[in-house]
C-alpha atoms as a PDB file:
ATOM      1  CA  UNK A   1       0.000   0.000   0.000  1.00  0.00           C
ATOM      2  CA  UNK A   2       1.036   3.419  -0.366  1.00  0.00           C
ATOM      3  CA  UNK A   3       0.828   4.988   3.011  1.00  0.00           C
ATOM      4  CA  UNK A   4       2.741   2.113   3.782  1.00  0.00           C
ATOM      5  CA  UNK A   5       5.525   2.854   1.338  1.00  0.00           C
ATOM      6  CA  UNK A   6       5.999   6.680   2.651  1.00  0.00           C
ATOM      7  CA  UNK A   7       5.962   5.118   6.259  1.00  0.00           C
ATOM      8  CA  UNK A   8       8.878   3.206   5.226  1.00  0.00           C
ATOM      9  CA  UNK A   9      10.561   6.003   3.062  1.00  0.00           C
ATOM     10  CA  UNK A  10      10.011   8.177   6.294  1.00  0.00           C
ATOM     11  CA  UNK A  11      12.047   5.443   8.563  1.00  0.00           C
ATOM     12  CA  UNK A  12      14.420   5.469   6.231  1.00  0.00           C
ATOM     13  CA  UNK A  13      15.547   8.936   6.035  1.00  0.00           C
ATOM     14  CA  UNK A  14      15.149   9.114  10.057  1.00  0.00           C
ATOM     15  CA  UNK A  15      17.926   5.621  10.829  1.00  0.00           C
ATOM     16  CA  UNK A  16      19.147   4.848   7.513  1.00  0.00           C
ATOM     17  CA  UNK A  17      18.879   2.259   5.541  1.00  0.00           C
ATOM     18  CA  UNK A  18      18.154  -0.840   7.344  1.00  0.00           C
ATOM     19  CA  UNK A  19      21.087  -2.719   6.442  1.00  0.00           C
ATOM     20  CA  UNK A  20      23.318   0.134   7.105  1.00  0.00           C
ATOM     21  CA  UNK A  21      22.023   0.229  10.527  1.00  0.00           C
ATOM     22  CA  UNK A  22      22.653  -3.577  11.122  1.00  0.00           C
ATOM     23  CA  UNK A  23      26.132  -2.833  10.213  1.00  0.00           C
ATOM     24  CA  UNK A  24      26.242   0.180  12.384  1.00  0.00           C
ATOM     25  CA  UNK A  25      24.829  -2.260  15.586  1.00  0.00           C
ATOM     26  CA  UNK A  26      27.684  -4.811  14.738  1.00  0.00           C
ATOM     27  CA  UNK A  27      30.391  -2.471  14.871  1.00  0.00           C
ATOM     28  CA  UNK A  28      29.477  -1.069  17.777  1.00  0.00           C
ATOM     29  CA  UNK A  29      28.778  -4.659  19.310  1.00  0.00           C
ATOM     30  CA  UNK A  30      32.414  -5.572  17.879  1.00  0.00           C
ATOM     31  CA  UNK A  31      34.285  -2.641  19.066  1.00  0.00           C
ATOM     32  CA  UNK A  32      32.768  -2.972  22.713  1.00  0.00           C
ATOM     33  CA  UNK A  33      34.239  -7.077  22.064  1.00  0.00           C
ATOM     34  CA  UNK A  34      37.245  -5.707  20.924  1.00  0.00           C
ATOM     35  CA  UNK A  35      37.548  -3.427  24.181  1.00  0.00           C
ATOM     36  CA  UNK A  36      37.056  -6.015  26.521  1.00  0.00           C
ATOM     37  CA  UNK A  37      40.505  -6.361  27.789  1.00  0.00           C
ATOM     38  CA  UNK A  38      41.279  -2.675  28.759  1.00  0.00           C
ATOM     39  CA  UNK A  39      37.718  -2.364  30.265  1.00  0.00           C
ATOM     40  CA  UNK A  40      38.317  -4.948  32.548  1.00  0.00           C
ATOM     41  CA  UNK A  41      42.030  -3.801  33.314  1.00  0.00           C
ATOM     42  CA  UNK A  42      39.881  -0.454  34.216  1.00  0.00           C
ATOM     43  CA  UNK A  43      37.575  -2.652  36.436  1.00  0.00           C
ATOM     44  CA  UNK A  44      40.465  -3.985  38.344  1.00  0.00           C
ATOM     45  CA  UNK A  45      42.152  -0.424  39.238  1.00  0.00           C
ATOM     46  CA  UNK A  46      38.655   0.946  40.471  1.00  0.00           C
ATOM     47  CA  UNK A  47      38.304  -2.441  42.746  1.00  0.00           C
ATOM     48  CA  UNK A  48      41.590  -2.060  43.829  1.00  0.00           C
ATOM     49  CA  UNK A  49      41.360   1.702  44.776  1.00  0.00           C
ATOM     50  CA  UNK A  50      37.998   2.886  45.742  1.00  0.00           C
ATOM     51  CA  UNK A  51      38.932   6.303  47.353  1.00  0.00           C
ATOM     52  CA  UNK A  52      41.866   8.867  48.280  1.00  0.00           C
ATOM     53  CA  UNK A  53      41.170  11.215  50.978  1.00  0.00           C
ATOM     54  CA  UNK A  54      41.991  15.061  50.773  1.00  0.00           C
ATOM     55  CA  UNK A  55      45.059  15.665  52.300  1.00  0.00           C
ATOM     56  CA  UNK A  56      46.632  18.741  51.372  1.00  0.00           C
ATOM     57  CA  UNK A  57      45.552  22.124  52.255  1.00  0.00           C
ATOM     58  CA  UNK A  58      45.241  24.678  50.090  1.00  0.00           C
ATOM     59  CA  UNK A  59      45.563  28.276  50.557  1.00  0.00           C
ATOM     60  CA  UNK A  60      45.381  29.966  54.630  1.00  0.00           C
ATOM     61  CA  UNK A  61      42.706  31.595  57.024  1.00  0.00           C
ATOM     62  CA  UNK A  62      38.952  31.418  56.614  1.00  0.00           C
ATOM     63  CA  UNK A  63      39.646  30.258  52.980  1.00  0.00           C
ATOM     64  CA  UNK A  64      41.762  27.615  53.245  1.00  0.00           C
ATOM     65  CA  UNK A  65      40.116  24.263  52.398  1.00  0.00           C
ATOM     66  CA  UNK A  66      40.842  20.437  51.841  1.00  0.00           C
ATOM     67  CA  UNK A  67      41.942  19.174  48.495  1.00  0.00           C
ATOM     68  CA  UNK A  68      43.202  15.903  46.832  1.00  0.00           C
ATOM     69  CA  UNK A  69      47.544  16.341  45.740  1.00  0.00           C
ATOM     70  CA  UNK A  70      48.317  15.358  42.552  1.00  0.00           C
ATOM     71  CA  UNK A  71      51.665  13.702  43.644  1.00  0.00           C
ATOM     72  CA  UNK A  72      48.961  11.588  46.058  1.00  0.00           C
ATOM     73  CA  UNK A  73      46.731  10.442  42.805  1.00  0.00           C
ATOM     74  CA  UNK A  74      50.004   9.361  40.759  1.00  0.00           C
ATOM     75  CA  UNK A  75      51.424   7.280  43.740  1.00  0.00           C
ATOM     76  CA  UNK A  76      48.542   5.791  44.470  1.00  0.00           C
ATOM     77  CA  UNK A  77      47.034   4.428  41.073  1.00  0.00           C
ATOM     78  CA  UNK A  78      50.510   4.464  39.443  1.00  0.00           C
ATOM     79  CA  UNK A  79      51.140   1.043  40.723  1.00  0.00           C
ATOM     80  CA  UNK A  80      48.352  -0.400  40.352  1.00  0.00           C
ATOM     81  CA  UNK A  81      47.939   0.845  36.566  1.00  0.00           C
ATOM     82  CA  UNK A  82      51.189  -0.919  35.502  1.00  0.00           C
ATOM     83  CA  UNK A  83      50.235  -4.152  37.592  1.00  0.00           C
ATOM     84  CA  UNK A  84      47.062  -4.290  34.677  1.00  0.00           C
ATOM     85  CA  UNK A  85      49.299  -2.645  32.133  1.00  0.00           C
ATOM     86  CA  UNK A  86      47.748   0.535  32.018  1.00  0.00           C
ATOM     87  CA  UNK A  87      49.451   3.324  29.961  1.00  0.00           C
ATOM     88  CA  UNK A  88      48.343   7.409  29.915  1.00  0.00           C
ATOM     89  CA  UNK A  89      49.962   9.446  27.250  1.00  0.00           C
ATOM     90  CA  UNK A  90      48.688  13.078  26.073  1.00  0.00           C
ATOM     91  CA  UNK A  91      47.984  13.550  22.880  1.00  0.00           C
ATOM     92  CA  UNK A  92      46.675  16.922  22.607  1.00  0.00           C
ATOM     93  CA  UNK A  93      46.729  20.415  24.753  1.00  0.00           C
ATOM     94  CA  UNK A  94      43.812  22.730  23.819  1.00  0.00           C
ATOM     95  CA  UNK A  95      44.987  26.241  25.498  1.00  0.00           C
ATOM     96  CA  UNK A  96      43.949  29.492  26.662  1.00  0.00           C
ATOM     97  CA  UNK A  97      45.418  32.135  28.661  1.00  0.00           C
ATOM     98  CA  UNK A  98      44.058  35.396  30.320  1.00  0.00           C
ATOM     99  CA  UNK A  99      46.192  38.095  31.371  1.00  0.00           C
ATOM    100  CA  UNK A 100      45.076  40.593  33.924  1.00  0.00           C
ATOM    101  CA  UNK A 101      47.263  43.676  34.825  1.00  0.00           C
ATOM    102  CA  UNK A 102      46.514  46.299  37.065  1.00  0.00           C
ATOM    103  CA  UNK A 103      48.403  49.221  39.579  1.00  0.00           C
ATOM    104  CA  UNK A 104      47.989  48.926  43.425  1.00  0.00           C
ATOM    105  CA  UNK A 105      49.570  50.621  46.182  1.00  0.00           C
ATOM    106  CA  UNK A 106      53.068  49.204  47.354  1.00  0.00           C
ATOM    107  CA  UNK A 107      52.559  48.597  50.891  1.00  0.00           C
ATOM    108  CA  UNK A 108      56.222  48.451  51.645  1.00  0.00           C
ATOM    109  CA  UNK A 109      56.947  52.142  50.147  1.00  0.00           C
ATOM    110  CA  UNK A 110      58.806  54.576  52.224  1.00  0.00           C
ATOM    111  CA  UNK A 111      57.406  57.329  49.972  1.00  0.00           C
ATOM    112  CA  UNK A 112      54.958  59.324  50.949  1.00  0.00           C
ATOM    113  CA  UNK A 113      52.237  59.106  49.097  1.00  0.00           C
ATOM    114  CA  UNK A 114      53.396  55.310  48.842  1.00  0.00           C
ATOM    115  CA  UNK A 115      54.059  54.250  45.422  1.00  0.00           C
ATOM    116  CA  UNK A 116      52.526  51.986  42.986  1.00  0.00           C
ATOM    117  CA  UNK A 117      53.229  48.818  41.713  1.00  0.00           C
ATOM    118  CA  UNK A 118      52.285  47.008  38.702  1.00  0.00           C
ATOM    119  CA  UNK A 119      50.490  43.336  39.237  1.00  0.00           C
ATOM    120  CA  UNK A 120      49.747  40.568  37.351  1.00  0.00           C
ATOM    121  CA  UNK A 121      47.382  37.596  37.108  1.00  0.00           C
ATOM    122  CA  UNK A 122      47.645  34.712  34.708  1.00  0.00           C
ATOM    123  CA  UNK A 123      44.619  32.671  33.985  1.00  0.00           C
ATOM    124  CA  UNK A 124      45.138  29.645  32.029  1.00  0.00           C
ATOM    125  CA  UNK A 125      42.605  26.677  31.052  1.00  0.00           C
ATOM    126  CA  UNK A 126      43.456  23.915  28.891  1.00  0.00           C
ATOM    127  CA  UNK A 127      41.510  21.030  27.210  1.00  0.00           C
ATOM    128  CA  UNK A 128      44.400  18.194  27.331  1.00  0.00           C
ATOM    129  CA  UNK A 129      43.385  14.847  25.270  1.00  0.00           C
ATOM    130  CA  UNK A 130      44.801  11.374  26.100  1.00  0.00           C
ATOM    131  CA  UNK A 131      45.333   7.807  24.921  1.00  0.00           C
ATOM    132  CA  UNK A 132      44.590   5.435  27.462  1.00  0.00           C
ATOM    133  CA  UNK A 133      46.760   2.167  26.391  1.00  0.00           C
ATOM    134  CA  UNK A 134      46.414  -1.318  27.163  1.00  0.00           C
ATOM    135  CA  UNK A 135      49.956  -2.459  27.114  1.00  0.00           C
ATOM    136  CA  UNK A 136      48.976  -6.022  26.210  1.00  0.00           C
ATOM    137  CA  UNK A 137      46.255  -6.237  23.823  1.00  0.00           C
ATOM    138  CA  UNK A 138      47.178  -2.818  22.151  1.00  0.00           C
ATOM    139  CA  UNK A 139      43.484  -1.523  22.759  1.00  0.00           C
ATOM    140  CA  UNK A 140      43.523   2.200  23.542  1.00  0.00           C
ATOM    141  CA  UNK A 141      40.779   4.765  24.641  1.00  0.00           C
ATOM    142  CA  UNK A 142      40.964   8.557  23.850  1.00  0.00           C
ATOM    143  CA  UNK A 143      39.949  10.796  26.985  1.00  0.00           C
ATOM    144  CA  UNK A 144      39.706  14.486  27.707  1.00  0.00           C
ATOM    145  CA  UNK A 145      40.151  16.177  30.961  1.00  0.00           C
ATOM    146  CA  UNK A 146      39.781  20.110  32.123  1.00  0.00           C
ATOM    147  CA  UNK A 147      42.101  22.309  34.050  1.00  0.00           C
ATOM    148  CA  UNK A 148      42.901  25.498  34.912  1.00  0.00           C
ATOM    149  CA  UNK A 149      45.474  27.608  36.668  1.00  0.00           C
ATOM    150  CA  UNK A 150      45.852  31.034  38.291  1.00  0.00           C
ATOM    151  CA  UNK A 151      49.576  32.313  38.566  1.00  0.00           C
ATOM    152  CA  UNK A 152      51.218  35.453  38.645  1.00  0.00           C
ATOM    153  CA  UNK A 153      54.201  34.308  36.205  1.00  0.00           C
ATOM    154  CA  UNK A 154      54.654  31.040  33.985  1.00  0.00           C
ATOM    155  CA  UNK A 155      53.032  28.302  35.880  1.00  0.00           C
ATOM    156  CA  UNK A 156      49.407  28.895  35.057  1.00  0.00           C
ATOM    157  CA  UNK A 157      49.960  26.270  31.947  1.00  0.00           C
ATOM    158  CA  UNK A 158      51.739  23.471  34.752  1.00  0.00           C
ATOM    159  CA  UNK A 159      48.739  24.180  37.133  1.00  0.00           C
ATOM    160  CA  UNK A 160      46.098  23.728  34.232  1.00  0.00           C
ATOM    161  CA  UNK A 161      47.783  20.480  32.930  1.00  0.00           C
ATOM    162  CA  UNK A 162      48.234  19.095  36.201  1.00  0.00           C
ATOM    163  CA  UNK A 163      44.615  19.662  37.426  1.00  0.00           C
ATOM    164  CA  UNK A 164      43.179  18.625  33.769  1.00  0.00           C
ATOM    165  CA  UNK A 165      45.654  14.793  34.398  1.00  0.00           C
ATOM    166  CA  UNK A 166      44.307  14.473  38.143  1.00  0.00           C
ATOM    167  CA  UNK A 167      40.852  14.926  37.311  1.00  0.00           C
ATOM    168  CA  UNK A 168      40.796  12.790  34.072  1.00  0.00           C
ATOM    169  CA  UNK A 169      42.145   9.888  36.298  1.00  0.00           C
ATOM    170  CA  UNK A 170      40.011  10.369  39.336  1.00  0.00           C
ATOM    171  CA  UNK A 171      36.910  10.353  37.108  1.00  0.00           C
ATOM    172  CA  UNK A 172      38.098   7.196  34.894  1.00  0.00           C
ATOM    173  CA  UNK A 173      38.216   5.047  38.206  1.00  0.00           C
ATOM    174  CA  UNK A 174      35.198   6.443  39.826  1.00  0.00           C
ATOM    175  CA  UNK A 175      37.570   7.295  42.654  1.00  0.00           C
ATOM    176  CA  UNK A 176      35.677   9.482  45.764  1.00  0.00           C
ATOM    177  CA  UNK A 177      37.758  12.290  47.385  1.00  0.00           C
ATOM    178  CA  UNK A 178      36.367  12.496  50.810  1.00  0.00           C
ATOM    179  CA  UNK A 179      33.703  14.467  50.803  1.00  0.00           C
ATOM    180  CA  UNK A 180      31.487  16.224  47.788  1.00  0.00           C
ATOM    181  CA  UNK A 181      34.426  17.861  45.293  1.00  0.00           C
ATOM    182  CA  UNK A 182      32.192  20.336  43.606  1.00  0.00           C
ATOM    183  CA  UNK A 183      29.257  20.942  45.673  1.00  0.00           C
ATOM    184  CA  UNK A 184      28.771  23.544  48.232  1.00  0.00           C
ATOM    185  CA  UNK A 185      25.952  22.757  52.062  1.00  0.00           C
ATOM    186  CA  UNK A 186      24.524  26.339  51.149  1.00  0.00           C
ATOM    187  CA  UNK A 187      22.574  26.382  47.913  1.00  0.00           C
ATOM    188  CA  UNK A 188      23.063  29.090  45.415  1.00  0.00           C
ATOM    189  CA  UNK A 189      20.052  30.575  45.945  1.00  0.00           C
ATOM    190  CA  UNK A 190      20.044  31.051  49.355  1.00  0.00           C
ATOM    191  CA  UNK A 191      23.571  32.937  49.176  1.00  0.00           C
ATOM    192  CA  UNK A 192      23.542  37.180  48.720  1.00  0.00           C
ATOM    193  CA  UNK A 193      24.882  38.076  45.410  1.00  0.00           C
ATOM    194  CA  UNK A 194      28.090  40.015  46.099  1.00  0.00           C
ATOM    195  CA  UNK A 195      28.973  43.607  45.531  1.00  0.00           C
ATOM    196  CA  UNK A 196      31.640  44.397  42.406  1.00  0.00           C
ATOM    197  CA  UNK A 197      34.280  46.111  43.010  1.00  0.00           C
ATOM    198  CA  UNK A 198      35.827  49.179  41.281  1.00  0.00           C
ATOM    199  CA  UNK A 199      38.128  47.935  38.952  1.00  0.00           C
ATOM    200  CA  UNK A 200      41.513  49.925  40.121  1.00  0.00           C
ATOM    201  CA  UNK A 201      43.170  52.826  37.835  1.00  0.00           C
ATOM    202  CA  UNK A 202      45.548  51.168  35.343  1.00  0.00           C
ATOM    203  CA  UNK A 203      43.145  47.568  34.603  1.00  0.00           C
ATOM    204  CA  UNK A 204      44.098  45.665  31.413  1.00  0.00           C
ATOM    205  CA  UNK A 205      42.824  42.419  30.159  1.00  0.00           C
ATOM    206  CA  UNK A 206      43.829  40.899  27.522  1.00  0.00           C
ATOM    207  CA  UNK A 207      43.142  37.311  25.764  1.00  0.00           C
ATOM    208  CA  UNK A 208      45.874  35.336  24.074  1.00  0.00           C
ATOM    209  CA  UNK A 209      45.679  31.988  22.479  1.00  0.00           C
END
């Protein structure tokens, strides 16, 4: 019938044609097959470590807070990643960087009025890529990971690369850090927005890439 002919035509153009998406399911079904020895070399790192408590502090006073070390995350999955025969290499750094300058007063001037001094802030982020590599089989997995960085000189980029690797490996183990990483008791909502300050004589921002 006819209606019955434009129903198909319709299904068509929506999935494909069928046998196309037969061959589409059987990739995918051999790919996962194909997959099945780094997956469970995966499996056996997250069984083996299940969490890694926050033991560094970062930053002083009221806000100071608890964080997990990098050096902490290599040492502790290192070993068990080359027991399964786990291998992490980047492939790829995708990188930005903000520059902030501005004047303030020096608070160790003799001068009177004090003088100024020139400041600097350094915001990098990156988007690093890398190829997760089953040493054995030769199966590999391409991941991406986020960082960023605050410095006033030249180690934004190490920050950002550093936090992008930490993260990318907590988050392919399912590792816990203690308590919640990225969520706060107080809900946004309930918090008072704060006041903007004055951006100080002498402000420049400026975007590289």
């Amino acid at each position: 019938p006819r209606h019955k002919k434009k129903r198909n035509r319709s299904l068509t153009r929506r999935y494909g044609d069928s046998r196309d998406y037969l061959h589409n399911i059987i990739s995918f079904n051999d790919s996962f097959i194909k997959m099945k020895n780094i997956t469970k070399a995966i499996l056996a790192v997250s069984e083996k470590v299940t969490a890694i408590e926050k033991s560094m502090s970062v930053g002083t006073g009221n806000s100071s807070y608890k964080a997990v070390s990098d050096s902490l995350v290599r040492n502790t999955l290192r070993p068990e990643m080359i027991k399964q025969g786990l291998v992490i290499l980047p492939i790829n750094v995708d990188a930005k960087t903000r520059v902030d300058r501005w004047e303030e007063v020096d608070s160790y001037s003799k001068e009177t009025p004090k003088a100024m001094k020139s400041k600097q802030s350094i915001f990098t982020e990156t988007i690093t890529k890398y190829l997760l590599v089953h040493q054995e089989s030769g199966e590999s997995i391409e991941l991406s990971g986020y960082g960023h960085g605050v410095d006033s000189q030249d180690k934004g980029a190490g920050k950002a690369t550093t936090y992008a690797l930490k993260n990318t490996l907590l988050d392919l183990f399912l590792i816990t850090k203690g308590e919640d990483f990225d969520t706060d008791a107080t809900h946004s909502s309930d918090m008072a927005t704060p006041k903007v300050a004055k951006k100080q004589a002498g402000y420049v921002e400026e975007l590289e890439f």
